[in-house]
Protein backbone atom coordinates (compact mmCIF):
# COMPACT_ATOMS: atom_id res chain seq x y z
CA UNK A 1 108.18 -81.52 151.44
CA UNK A 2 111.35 -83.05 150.31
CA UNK A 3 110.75 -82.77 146.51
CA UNK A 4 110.61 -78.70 147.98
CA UNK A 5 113.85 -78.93 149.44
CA UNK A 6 115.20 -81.06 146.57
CA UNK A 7 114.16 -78.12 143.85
CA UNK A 8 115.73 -75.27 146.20
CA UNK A 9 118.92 -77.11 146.78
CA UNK A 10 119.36 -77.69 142.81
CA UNK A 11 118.02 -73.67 142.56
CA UNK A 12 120.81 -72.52 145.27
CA UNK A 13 123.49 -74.52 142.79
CA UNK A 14 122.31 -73.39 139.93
CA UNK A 15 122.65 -69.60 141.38
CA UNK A 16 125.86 -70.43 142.73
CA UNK A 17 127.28 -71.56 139.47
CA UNK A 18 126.35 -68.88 137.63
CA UNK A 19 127.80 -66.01 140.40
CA UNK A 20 131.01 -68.09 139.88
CA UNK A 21 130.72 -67.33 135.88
CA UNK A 22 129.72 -63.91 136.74
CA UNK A 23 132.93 -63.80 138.77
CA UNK A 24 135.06 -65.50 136.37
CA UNK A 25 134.14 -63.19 133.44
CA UNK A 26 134.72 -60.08 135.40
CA UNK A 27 138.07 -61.01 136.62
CA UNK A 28 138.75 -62.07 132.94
CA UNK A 29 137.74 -58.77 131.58
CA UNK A 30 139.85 -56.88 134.46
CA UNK A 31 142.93 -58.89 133.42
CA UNK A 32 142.76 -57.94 129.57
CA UNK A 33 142.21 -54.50 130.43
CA UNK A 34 145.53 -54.46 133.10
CA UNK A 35 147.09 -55.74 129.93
CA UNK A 36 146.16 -53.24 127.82
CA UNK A 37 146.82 -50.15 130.08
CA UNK A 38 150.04 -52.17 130.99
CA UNK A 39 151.26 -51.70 126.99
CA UNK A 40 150.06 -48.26 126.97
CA UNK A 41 153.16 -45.74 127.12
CA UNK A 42 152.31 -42.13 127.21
CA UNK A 43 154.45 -40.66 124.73
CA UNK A 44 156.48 -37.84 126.69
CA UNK A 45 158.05 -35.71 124.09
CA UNK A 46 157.94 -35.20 119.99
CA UNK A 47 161.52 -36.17 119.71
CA UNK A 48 162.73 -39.64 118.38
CA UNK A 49 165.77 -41.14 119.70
CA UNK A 50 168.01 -41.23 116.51
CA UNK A 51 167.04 -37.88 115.31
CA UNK A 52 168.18 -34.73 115.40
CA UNK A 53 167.07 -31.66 117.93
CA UNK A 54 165.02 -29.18 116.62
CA UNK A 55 167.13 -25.93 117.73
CA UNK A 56 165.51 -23.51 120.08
CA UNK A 57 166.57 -19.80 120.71
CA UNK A 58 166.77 -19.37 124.55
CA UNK A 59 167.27 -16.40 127.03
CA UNK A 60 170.35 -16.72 129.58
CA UNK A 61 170.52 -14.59 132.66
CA UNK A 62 171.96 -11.38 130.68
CA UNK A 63 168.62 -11.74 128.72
CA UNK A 64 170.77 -12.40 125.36
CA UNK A 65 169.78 -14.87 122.88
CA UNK A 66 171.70 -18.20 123.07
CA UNK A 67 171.30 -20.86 120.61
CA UNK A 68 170.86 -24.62 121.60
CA UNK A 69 172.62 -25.24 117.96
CA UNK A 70 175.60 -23.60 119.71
CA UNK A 71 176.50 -26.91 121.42
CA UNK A 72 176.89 -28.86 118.00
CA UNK A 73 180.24 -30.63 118.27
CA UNK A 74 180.14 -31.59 122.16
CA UNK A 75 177.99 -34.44 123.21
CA UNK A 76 175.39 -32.71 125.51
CA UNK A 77 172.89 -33.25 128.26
CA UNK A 78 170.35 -30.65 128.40
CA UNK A 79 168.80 -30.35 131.57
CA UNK A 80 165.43 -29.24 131.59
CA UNK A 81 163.99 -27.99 135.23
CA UNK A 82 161.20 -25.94 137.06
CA UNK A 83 161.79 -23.80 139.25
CA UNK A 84 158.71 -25.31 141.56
CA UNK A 85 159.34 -28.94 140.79
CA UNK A 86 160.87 -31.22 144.01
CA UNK A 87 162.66 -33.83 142.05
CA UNK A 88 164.28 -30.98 140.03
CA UNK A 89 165.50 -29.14 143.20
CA UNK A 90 167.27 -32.94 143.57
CA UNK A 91 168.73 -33.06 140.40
CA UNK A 92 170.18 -29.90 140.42
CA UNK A 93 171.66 -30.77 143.81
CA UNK A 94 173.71 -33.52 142.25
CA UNK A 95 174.36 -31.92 139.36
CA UNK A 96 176.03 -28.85 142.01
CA UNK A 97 178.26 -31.68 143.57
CA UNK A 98 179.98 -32.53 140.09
CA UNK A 99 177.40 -35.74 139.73
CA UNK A 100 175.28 -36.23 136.99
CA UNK A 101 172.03 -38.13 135.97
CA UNK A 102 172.99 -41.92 136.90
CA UNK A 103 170.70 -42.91 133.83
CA UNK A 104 173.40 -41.33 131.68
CA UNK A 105 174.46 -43.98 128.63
CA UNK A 106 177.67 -44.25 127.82
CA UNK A 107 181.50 -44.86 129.59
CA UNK A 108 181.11 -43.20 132.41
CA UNK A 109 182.11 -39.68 130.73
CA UNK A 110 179.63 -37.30 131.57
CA UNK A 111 178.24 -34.94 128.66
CA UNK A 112 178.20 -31.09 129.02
CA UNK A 113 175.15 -29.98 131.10
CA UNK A 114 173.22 -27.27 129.79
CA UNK A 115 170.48 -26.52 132.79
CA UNK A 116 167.03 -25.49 130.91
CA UNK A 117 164.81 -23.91 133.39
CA UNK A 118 160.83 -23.55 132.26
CA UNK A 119 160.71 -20.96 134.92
CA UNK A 120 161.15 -16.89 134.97
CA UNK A 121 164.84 -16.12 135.85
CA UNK A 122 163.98 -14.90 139.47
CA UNK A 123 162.10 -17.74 140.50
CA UNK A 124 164.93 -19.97 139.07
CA UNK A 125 167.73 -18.00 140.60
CA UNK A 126 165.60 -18.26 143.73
CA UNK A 127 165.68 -21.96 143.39
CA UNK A 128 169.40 -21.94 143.09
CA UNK A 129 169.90 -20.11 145.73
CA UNK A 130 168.25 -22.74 147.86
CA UNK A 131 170.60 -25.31 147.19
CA UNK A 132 173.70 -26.25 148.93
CA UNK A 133 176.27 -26.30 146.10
CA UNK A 134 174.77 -23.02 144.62
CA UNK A 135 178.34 -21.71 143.67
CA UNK A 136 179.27 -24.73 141.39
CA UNK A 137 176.24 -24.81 139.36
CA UNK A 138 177.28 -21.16 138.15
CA UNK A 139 179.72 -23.15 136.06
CA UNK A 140 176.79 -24.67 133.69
CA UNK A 141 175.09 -22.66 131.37
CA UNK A 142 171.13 -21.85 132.26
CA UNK A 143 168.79 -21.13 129.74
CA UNK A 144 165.06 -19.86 130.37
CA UNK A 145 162.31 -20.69 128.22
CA UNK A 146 159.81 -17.58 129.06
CA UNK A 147 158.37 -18.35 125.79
CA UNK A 148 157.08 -21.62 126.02
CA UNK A 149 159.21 -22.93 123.31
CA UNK A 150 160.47 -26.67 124.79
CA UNK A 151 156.69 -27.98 125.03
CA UNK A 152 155.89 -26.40 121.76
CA UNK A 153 158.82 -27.38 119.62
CA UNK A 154 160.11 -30.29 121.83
CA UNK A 155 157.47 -31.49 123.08
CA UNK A 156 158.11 -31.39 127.04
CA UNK A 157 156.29 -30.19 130.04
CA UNK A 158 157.09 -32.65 132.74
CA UNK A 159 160.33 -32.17 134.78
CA UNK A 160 163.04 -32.79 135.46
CA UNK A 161 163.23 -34.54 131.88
CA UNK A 162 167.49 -34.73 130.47
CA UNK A 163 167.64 -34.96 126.62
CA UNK A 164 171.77 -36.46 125.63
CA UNK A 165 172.51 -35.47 122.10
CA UNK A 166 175.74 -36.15 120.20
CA UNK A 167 178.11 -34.00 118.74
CA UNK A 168 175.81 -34.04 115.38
CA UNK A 169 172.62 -33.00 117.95
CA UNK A 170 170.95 -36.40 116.82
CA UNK A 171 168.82 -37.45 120.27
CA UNK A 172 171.07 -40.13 121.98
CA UNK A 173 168.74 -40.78 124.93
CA UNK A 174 165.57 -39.10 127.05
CA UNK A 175 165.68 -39.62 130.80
CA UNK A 176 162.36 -38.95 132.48
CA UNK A 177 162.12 -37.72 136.13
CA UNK A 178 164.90 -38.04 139.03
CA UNK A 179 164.80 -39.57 142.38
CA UNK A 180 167.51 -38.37 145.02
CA UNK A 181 168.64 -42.19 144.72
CA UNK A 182 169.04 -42.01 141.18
CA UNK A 183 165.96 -44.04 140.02
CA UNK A 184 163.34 -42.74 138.07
């Protein structure tokens, strides 16, 4: 009887060791594949920082034809918003009390902001509406993009997204998304 016991003991070891490799190899693989989805960065837009922005031909609220080429020669932060999105209704909050994106490079001077709403102009006019400092944004340009152009030329869907150009329209920086704290 005790050579019986002896073999299952070494048997119950012998399974044991080899759930613990099991184990081991499956937490190994799940580490190199957090890794690799960790390096992974979904590319957001077509633009390169560096170069320069393709220009679009947008609507404004008169339904006249207004060229994003018309801002060469002021450095510029083009806001681009929907009319249904939550973090944009933020955003355009702090852009109505004189703030700006707190992602912004530079020295503390705050580009031009040209709003760029992927909505219809009712629904976006709606959404101004609903915020409290509606009066002051009616000193920044809006834009609508009924056409689809920004995702097909630009590259961009997801808002709020805030492309800074120089003076020469070359891409300075792309700030993704907006949190009422300022973080991303």
């Amino acid at each position: 009887m005790t050579g019986l016991w002896l073999v299952s003991y070494i048997a119950l070891w012998l399974f044991f060791l080899l759930i613990a490799v099991v184990l081991l190899s499956i937490l190994r693989n799940l580490g190199t594949i957090f890794e690799q989805l960790s390096a992974m960065q979904p590319k957001r837009s077509n633009l390169e920082e560096g170069e320069t922005l393709p220009d679009l031909t947008l609507q404004n609220a008169d339904g006249t034809a207004v060229s994003t080429a018309d801002w060469r020669g002021v450095a510029t932060a083009f806001a681009i918003v929907s009319p249904g999105c939550g973090p944009c209704h933020d955003y355009l909050n702090q852009l109505a009390e004189g703030g700006t994106h707190p992602d912004l490079p530079g020295n503390g001077v705050a580009p031009k902001h040209v709003i760029l709403s992927l909505g219809d102009l009712s629904h976006t006019q709606e959404l101004f509406q609903s915020l409290d400092g509606a009066a002051e944004l009616e000193r920044l340009p809006v834009l609508y993009d009924v056409a689809g152009q920004v995702m097909d030329v630009w590259g961009i869907g997801a808002t709020p997204t805030t492309l800074v150009v120089d003076e020469r329209m070359t891409v300075v920086s792309q700030l993704f998304g907006f949190h009422a704290n300022g973080k991303a």
